[in-house]
ModelCIF file with pLDDT and N, C-alpha, C, O atoms, coordinates in Angstrom:
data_MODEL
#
_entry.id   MODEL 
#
_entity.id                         1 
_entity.type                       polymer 
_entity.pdbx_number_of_molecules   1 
#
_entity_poly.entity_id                      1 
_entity_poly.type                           'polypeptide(L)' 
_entity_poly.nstd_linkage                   no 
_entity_poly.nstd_monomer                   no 
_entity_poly.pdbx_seq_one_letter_code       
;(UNK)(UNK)(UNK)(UNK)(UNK)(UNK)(UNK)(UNK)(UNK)(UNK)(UNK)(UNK)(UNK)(UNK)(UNK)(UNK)
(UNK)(UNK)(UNK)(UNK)(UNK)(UNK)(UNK)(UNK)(UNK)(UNK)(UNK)(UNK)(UNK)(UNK)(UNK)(UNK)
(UNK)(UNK)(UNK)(UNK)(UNK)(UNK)(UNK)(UNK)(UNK)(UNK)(UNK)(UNK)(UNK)
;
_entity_poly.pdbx_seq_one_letter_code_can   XXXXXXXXXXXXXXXXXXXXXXXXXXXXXXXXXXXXXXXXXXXXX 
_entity_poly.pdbx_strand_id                 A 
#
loop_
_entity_poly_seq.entity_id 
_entity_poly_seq.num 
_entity_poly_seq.mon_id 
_entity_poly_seq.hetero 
1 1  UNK n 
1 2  UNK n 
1 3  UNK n 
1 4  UNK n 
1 5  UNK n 
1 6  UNK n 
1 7  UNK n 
1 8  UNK n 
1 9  UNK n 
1 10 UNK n 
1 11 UNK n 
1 12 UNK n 
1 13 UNK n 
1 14 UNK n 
1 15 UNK n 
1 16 UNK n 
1 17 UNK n 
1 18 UNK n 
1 19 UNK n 
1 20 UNK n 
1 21 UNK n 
1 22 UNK n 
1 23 UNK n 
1 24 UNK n 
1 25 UNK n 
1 26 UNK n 
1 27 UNK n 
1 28 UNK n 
1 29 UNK n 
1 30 UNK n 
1 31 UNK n 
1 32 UNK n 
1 33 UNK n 
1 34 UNK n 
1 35 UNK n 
1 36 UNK n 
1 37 UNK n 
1 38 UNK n 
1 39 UNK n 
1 40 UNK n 
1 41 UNK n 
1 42 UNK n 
1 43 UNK n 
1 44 UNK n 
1 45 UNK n 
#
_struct_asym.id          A 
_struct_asym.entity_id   1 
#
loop_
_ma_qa_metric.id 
_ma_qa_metric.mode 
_ma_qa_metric.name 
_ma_qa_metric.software_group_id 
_ma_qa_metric.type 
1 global pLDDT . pLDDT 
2 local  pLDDT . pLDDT 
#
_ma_qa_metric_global.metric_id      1 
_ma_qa_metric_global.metric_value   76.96 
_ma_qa_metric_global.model_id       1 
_ma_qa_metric_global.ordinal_id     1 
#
loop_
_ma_qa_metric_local.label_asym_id 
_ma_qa_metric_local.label_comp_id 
_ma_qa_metric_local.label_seq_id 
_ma_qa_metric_local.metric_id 
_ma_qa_metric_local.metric_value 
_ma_qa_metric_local.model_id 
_ma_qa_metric_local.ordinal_id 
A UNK 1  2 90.00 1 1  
A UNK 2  2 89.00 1 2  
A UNK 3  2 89.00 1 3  
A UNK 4  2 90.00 1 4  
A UNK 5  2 90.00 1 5  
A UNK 6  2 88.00 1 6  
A UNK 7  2 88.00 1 7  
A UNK 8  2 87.00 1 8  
A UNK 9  2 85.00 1 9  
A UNK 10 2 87.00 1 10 
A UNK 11 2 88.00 1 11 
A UNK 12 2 84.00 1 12 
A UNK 13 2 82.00 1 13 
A UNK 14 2 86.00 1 14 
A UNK 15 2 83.00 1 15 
A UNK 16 2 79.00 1 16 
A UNK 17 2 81.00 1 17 
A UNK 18 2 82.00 1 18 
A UNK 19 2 77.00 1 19 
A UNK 20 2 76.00 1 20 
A UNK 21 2 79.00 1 21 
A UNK 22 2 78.00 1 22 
A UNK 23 2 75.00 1 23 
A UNK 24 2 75.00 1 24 
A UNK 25 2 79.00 1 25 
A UNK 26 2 75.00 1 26 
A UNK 27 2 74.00 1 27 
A UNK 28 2 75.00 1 28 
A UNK 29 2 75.00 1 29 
A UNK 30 2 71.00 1 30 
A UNK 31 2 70.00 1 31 
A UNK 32 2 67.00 1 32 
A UNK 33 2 65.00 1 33 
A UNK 34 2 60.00 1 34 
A UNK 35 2 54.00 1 35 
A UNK 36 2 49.00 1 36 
A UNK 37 2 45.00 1 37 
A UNK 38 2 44.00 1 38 
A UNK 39 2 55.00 1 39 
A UNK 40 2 76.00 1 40 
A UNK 41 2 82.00 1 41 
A UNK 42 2 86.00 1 42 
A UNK 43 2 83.00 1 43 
A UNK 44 2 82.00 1 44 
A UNK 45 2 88.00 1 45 
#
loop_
_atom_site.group_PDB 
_atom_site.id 
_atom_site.type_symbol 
_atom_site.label_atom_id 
_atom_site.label_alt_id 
_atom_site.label_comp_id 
_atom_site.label_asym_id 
_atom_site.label_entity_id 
_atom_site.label_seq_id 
_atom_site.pdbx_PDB_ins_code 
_atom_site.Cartn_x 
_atom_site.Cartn_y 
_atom_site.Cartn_z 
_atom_site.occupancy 
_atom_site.B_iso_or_equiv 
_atom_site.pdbx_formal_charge 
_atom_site.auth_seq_id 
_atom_site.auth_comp_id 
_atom_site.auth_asym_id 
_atom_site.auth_atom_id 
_atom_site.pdbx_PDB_model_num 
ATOM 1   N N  . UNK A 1 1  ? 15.405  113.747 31.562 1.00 90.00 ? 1  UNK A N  1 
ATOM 2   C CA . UNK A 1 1  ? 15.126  114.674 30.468 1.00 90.00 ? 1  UNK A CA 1 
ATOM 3   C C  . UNK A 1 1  ? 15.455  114.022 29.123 1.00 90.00 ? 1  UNK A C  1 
ATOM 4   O O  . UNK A 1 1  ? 14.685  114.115 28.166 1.00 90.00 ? 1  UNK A O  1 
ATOM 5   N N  . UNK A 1 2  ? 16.540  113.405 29.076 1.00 89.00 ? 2  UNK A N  1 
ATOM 6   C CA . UNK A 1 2  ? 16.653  112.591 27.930 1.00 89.00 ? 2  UNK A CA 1 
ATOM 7   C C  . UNK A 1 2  ? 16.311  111.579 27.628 1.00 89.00 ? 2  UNK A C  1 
ATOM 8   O O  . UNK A 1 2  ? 16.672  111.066 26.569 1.00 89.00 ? 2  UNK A O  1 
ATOM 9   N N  . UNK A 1 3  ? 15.376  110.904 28.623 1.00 89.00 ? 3  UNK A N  1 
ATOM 10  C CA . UNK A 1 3  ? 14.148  109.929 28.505 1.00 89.00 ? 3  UNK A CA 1 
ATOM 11  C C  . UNK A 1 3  ? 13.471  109.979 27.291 1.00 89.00 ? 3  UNK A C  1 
ATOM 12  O O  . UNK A 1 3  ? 13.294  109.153 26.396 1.00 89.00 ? 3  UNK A O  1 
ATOM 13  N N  . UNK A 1 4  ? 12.880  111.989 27.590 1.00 90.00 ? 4  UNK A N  1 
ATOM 14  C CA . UNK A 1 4  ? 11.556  112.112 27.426 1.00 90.00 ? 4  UNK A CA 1 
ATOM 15  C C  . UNK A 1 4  ? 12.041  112.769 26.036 1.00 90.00 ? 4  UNK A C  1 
ATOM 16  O O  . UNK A 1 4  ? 11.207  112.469 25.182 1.00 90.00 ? 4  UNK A O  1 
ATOM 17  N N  . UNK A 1 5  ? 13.288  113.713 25.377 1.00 90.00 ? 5  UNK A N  1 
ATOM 18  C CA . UNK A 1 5  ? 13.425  114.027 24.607 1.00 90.00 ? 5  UNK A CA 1 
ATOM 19  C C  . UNK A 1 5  ? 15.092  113.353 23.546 1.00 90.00 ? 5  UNK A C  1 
ATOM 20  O O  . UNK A 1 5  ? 15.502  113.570 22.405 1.00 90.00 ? 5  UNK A O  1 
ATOM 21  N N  . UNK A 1 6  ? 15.417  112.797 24.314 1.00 88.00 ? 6  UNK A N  1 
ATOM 22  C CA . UNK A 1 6  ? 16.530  112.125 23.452 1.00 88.00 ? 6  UNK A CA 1 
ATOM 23  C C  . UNK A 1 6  ? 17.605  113.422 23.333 1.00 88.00 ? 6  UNK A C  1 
ATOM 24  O O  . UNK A 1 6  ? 18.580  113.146 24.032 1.00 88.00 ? 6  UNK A O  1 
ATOM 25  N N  . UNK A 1 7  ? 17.717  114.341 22.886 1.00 88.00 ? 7  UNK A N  1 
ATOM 26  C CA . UNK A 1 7  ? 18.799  115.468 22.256 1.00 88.00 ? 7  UNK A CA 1 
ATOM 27  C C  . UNK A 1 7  ? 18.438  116.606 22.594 1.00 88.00 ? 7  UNK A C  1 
ATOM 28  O O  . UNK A 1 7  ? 17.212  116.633 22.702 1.00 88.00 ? 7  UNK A O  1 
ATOM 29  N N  . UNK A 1 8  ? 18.907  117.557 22.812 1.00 87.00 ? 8  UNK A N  1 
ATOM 30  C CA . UNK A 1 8  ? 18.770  119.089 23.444 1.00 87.00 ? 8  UNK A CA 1 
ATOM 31  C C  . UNK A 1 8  ? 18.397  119.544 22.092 1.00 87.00 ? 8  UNK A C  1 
ATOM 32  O O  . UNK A 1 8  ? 17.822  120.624 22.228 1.00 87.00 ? 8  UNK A O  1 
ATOM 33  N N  . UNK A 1 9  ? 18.483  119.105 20.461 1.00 85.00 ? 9  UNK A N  1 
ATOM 34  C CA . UNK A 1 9  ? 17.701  119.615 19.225 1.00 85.00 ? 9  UNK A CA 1 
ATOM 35  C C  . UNK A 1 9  ? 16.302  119.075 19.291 1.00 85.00 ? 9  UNK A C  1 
ATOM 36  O O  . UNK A 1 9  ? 15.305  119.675 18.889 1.00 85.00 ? 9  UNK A O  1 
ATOM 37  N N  . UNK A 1 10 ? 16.324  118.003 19.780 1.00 87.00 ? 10 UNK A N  1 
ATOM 38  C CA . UNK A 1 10 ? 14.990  117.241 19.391 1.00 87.00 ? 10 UNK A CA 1 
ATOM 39  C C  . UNK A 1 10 ? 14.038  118.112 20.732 1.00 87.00 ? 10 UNK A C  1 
ATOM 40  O O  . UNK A 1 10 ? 12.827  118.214 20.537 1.00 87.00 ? 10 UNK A O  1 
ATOM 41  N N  . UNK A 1 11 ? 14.486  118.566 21.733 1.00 88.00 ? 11 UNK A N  1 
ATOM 42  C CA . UNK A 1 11 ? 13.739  119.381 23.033 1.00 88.00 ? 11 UNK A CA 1 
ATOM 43  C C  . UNK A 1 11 ? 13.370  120.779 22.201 1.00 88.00 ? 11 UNK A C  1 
ATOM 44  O O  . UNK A 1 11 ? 12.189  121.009 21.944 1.00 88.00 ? 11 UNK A O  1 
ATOM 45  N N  . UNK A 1 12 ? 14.440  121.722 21.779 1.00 84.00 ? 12 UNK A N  1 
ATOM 46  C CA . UNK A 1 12 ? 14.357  122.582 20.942 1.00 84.00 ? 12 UNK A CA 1 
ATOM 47  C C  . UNK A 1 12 ? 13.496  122.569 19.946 1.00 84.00 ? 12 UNK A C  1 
ATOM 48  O O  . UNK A 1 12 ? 12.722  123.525 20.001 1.00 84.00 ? 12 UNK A O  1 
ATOM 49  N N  . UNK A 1 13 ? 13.283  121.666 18.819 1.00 82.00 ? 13 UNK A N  1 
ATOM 50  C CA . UNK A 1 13 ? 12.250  121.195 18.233 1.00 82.00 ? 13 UNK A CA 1 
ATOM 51  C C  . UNK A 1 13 ? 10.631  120.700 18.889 1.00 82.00 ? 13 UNK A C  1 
ATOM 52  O O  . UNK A 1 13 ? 9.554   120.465 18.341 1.00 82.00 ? 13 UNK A O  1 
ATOM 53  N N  . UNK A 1 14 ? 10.823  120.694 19.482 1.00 86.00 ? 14 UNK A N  1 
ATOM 54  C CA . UNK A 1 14 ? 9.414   120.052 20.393 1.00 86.00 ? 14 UNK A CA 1 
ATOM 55  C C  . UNK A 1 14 ? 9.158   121.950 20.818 1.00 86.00 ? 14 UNK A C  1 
ATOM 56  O O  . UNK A 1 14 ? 8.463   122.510 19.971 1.00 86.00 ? 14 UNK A O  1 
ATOM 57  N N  . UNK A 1 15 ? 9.534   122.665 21.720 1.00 83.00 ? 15 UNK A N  1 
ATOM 58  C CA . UNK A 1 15 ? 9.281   124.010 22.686 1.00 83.00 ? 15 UNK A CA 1 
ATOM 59  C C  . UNK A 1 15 ? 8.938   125.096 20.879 1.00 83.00 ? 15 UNK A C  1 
ATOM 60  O O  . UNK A 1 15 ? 8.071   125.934 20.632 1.00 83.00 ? 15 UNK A O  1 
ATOM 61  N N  . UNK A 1 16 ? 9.676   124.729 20.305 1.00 79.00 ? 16 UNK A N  1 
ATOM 62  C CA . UNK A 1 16 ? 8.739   125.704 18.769 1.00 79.00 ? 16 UNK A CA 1 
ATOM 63  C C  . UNK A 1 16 ? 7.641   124.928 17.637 1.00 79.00 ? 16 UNK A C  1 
ATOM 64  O O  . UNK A 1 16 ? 6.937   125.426 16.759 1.00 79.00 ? 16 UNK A O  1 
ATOM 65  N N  . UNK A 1 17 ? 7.816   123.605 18.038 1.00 81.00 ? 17 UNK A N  1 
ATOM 66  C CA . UNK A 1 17 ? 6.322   123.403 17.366 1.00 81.00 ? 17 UNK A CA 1 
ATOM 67  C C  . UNK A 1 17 ? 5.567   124.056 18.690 1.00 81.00 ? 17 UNK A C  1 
ATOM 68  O O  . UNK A 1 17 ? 5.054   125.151 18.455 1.00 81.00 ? 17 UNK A O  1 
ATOM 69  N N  . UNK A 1 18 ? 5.407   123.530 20.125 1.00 82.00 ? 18 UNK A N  1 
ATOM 70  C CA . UNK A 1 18 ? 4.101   123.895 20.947 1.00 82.00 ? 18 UNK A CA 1 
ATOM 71  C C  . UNK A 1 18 ? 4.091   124.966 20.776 1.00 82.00 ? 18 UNK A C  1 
ATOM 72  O O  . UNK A 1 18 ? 2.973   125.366 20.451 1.00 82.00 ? 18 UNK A O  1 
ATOM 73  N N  . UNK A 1 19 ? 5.167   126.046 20.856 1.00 77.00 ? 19 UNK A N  1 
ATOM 74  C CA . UNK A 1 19 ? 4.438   127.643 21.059 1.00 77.00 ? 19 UNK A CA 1 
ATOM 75  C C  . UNK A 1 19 ? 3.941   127.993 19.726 1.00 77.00 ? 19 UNK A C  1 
ATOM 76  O O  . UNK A 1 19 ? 3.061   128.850 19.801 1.00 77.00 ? 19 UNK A O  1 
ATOM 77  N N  . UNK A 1 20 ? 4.268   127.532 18.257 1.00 76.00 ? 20 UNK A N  1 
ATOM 78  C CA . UNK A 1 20 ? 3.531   127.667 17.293 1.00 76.00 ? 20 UNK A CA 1 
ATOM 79  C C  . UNK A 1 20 ? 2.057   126.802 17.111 1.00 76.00 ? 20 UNK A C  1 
ATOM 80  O O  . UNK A 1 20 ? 1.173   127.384 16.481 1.00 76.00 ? 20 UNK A O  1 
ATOM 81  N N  . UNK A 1 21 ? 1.815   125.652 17.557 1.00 79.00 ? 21 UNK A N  1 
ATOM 82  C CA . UNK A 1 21 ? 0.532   125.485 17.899 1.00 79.00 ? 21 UNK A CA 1 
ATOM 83  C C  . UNK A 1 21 ? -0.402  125.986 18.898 1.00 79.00 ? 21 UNK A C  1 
ATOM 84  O O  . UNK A 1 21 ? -1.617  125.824 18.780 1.00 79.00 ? 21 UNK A O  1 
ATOM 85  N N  . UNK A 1 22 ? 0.233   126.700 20.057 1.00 78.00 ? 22 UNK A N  1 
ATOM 86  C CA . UNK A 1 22 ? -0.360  127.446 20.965 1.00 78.00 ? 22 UNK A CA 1 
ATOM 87  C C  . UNK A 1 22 ? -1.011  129.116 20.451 1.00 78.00 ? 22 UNK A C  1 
ATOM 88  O O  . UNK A 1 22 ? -1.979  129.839 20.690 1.00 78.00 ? 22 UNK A O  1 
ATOM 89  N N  . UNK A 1 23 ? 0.433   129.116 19.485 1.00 75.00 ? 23 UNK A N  1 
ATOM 90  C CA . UNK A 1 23 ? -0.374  130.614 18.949 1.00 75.00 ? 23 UNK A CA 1 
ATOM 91  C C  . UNK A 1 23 ? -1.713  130.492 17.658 1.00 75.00 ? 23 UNK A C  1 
ATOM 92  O O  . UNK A 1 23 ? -2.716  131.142 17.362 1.00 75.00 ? 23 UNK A O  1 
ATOM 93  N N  . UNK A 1 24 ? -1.023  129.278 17.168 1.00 75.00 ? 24 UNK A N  1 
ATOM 94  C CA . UNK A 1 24 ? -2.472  129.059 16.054 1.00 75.00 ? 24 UNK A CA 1 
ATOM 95  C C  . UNK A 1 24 ? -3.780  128.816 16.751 1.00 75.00 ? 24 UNK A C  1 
ATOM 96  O O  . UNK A 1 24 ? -4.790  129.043 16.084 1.00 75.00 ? 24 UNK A O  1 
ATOM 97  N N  . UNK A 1 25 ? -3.964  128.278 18.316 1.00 79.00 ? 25 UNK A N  1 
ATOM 98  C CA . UNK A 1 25 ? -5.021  128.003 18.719 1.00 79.00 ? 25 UNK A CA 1 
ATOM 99  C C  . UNK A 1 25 ? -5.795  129.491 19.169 1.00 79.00 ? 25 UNK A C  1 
ATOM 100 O O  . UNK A 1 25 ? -6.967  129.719 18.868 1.00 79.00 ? 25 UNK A O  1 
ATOM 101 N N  . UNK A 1 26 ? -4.862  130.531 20.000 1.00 75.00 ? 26 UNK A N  1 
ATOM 102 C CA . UNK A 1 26 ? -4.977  131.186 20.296 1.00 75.00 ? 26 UNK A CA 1 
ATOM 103 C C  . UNK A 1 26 ? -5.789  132.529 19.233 1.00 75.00 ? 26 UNK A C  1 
ATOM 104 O O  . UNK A 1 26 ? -6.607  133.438 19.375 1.00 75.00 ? 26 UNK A O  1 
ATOM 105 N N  . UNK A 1 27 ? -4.970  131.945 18.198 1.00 74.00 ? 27 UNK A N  1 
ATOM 106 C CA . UNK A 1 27 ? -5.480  133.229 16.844 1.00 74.00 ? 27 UNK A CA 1 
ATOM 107 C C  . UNK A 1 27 ? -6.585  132.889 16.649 1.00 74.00 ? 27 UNK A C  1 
ATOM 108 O O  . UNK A 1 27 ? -7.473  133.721 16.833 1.00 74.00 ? 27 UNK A O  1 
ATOM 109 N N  . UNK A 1 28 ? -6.965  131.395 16.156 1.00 75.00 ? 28 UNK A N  1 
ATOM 110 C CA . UNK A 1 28 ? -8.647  130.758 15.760 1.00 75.00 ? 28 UNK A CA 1 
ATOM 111 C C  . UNK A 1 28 ? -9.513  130.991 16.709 1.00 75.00 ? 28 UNK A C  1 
ATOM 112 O O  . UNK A 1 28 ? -10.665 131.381 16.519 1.00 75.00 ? 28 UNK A O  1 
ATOM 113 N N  . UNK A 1 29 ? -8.906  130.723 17.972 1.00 75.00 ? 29 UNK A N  1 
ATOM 114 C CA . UNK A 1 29 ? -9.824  131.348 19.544 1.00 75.00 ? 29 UNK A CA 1 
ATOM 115 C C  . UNK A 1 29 ? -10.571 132.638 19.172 1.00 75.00 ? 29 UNK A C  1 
ATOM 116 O O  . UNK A 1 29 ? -11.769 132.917 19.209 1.00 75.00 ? 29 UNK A O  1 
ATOM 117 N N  . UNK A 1 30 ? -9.136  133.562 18.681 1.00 71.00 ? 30 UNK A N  1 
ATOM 118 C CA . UNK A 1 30 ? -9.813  135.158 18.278 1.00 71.00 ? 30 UNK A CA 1 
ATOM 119 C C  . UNK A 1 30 ? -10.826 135.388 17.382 1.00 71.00 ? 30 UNK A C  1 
ATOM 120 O O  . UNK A 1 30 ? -11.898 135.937 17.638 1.00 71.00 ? 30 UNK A O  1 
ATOM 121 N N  . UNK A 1 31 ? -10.438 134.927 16.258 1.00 70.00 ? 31 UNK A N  1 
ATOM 122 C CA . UNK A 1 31 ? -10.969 134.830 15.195 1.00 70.00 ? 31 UNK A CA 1 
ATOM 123 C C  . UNK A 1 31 ? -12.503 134.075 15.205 1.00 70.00 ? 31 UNK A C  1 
ATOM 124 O O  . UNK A 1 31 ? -13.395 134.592 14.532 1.00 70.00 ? 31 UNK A O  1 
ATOM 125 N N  . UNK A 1 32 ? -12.725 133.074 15.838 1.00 67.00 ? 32 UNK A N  1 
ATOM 126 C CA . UNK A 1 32 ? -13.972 132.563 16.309 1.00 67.00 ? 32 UNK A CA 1 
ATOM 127 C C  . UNK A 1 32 ? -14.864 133.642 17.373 1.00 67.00 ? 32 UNK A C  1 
ATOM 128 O O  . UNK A 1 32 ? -16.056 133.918 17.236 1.00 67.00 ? 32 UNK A O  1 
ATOM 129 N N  . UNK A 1 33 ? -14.159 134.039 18.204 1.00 65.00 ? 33 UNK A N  1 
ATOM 130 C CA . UNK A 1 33 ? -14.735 135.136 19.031 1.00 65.00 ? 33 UNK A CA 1 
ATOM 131 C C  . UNK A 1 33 ? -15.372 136.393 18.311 1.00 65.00 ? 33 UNK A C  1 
ATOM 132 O O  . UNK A 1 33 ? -16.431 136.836 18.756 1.00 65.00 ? 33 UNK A O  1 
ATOM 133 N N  . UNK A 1 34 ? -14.906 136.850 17.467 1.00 60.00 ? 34 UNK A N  1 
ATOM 134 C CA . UNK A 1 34 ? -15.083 137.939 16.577 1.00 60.00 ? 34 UNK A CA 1 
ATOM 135 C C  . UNK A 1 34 ? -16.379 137.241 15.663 1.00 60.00 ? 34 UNK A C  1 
ATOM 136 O O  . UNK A 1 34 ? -17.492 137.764 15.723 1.00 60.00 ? 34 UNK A O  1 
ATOM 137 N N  . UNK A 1 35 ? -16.211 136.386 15.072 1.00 54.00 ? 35 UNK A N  1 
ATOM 138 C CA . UNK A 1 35 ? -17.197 136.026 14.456 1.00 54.00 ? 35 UNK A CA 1 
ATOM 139 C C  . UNK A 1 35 ? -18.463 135.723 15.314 1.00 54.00 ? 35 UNK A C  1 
ATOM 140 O O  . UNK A 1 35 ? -19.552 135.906 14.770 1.00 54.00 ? 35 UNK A O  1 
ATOM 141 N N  . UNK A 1 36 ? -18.433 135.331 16.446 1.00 49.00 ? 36 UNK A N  1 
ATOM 142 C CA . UNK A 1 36 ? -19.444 135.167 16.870 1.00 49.00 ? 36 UNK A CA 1 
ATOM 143 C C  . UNK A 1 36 ? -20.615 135.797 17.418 1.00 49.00 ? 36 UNK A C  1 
ATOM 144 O O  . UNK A 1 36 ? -21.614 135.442 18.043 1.00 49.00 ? 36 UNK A O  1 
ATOM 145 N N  . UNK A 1 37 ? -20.123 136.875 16.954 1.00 45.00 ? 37 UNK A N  1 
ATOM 146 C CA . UNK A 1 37 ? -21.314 138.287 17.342 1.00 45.00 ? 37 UNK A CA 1 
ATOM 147 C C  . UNK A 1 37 ? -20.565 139.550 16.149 1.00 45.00 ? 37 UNK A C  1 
ATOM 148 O O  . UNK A 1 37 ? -19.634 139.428 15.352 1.00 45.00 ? 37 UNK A O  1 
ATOM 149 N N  . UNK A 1 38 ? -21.397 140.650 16.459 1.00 44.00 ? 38 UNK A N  1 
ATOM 150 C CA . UNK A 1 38 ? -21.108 141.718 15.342 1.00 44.00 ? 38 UNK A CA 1 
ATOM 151 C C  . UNK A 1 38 ? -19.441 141.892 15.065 1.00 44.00 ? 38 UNK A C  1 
ATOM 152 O O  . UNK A 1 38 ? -18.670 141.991 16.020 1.00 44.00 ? 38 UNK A O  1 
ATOM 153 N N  . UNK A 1 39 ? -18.949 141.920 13.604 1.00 55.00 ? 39 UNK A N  1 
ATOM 154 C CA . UNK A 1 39 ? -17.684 141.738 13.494 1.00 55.00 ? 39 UNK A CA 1 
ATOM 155 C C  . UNK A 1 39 ? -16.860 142.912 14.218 1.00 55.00 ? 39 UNK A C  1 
ATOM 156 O O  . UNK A 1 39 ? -17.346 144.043 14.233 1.00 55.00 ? 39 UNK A O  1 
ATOM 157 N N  . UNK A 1 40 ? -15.618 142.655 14.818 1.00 76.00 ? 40 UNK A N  1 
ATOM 158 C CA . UNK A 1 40 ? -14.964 143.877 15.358 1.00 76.00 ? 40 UNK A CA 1 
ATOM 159 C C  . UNK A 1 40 ? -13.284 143.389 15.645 1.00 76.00 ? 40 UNK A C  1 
ATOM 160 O O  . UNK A 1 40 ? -12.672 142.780 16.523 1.00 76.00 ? 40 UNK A O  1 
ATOM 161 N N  . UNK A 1 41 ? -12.874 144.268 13.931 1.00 82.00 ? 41 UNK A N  1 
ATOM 162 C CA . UNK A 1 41 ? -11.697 143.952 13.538 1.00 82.00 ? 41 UNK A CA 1 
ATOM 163 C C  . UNK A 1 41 ? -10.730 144.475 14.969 1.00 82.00 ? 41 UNK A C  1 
ATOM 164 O O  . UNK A 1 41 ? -9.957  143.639 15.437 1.00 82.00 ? 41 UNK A O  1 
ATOM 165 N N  . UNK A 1 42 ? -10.787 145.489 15.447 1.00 86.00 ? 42 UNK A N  1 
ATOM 166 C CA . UNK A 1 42 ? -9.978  145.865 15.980 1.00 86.00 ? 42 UNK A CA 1 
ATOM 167 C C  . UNK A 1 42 ? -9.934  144.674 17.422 1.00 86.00 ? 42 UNK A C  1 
ATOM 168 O O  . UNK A 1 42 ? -8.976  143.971 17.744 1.00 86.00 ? 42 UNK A O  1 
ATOM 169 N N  . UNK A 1 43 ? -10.989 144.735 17.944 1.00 83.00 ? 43 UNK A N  1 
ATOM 170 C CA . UNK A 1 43 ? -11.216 143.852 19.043 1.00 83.00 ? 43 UNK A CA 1 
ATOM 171 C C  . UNK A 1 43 ? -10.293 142.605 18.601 1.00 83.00 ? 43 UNK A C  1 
ATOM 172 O O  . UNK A 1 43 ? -9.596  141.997 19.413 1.00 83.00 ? 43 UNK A O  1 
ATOM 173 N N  . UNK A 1 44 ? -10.353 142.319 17.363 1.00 82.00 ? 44 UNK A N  1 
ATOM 174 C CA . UNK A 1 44 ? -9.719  140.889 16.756 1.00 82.00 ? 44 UNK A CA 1 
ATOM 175 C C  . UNK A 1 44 ? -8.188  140.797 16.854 1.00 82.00 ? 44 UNK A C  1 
ATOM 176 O O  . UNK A 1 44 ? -7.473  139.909 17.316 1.00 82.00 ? 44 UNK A O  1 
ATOM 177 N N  . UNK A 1 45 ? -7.868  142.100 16.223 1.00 88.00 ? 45 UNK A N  1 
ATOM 178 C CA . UNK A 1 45 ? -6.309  142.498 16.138 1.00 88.00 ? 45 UNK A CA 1 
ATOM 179 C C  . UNK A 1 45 ? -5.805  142.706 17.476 1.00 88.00 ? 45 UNK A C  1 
ATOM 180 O O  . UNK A 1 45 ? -4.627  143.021 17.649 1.00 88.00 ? 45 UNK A O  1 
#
């Protein structure tokens, strides 16, 4: 484990960038979906 991350901060740091890039992909996912046919805010939200 400390191969792959060096420090239990630097692991910590790594697990909240991915879930914050996971949710930005996830939102543009939405947001692309919605756009891609008649708009439907709620469907979006």
């Amino acid at each position: 484990l400390l191969h792959h991350f060096g420090s239990r901060e630097a692991l910590v740091k790594a697990v909240v960038e991915r879930a914050l890039a996971a949710l930005q992909v996830d939102v543009i996912q939405a947001i692309q979906g919605a756009s891609d046919g008649e708009d439907n805010v709620p469907a979006l939200l």
